[in-house]
C-alpha atoms as a PDB file:
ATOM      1  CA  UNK A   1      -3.778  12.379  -6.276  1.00  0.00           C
ATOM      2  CA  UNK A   2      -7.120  12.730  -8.402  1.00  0.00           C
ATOM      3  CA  UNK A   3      -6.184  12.418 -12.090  1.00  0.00           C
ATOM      4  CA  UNK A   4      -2.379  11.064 -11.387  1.00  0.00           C
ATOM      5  CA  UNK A   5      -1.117   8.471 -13.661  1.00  0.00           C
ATOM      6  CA  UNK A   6       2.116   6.533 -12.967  1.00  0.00           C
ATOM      7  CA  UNK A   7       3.688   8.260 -16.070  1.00  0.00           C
ATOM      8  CA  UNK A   8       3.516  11.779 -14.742  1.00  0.00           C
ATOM      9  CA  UNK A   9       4.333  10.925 -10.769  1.00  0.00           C
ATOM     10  CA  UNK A  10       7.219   8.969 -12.115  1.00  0.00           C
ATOM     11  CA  UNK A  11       8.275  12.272 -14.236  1.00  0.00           C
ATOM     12  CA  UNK A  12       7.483  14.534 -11.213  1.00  0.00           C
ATOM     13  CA  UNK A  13       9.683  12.495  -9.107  1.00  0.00           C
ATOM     14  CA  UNK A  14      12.838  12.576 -11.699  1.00  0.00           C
ATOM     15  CA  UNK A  15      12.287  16.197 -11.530  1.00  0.00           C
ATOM     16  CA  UNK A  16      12.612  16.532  -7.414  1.00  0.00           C
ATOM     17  CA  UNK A  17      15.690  14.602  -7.646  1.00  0.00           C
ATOM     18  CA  UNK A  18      16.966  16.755 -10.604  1.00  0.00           C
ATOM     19  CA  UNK A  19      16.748  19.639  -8.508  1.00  0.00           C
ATOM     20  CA  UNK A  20      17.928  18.340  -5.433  1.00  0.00           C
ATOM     21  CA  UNK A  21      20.708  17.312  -7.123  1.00  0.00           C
ATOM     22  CA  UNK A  22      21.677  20.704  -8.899  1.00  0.00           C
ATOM     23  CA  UNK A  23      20.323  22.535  -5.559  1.00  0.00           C
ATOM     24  CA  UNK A  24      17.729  24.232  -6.786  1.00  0.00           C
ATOM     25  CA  UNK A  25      15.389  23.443  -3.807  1.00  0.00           C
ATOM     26  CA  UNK A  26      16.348  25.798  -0.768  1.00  0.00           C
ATOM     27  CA  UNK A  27      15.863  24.670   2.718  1.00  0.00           C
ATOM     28  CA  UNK A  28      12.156  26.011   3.114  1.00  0.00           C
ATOM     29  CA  UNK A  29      10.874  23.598   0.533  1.00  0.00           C
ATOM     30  CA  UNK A  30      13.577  21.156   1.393  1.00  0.00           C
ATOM     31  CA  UNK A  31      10.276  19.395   3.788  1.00  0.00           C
ATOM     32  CA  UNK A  32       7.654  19.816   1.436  1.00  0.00           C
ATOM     33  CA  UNK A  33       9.525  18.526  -1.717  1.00  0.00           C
ATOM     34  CA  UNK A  34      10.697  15.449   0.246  1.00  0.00           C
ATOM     35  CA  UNK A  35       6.649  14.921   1.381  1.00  0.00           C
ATOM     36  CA  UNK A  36       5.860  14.921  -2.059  1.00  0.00           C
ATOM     37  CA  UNK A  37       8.620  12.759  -3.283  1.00  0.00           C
ATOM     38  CA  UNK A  38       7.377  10.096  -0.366  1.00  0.00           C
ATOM     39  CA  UNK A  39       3.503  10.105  -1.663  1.00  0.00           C
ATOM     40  CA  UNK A  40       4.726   9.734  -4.813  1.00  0.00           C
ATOM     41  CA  UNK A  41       6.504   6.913  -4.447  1.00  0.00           C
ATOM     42  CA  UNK A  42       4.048   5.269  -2.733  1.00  0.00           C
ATOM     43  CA  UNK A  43       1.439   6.081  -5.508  1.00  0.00           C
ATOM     44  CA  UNK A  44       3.491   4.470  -8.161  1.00  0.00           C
ATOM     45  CA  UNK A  45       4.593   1.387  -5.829  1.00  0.00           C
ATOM     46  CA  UNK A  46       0.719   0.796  -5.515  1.00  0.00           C
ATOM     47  CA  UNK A  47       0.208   1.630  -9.340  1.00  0.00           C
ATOM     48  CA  UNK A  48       3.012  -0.893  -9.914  1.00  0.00           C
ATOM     49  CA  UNK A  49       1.094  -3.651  -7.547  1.00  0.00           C
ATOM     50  CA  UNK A  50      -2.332  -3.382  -8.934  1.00  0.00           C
ATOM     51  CA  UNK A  51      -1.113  -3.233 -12.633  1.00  0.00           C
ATOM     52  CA  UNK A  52       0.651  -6.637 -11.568  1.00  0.00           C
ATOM     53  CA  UNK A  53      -2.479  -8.242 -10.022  1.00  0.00           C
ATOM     54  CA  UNK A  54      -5.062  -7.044 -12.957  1.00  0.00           C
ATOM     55  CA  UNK A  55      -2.009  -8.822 -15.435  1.00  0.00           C
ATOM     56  CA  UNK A  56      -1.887 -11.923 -13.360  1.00  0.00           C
ATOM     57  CA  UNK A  57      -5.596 -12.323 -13.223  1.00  0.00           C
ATOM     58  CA  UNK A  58      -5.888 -11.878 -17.000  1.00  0.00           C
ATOM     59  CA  UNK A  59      -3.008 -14.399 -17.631  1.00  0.00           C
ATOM     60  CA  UNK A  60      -5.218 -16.858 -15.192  1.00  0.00           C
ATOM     61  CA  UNK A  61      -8.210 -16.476 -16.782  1.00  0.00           C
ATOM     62  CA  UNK A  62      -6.229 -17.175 -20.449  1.00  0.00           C
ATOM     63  CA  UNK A  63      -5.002 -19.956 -18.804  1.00  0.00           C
ATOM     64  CA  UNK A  64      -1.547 -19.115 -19.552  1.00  0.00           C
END
């Protein structure tokens, strides 16, 4: 997930459910699109994580 930010998995995402919802995936892809979805998801909830740690740190070292 070279290159990734949270910003584009979180807009790649919106889009899988979009077309899941409106049935635009067909069964074939039905696997693959729901693999994606899942590494996505995990992406941003590590994203999410070390953006929170990085902020903590900086708000520790400001004393704050």
């Amino acid at each position: 997930m070279e290159g990734l930010t949270y910003e584009k998995a979180e807009q790649e995402l919106e889009q899988i459910l979009d077309d899941l919802r409106n049935d635009r995936i067909g069964i074939d892809a039905l696997a693959e699109k729901v693999e994606r979805a899942s590494k996505l998801i995990v992406f941003c909830k590590e994203k999410l994580a070390s953006t929170e740690k990085k902020v903590e740190e900086i708000i520790k070292t400001l004393g704050l």
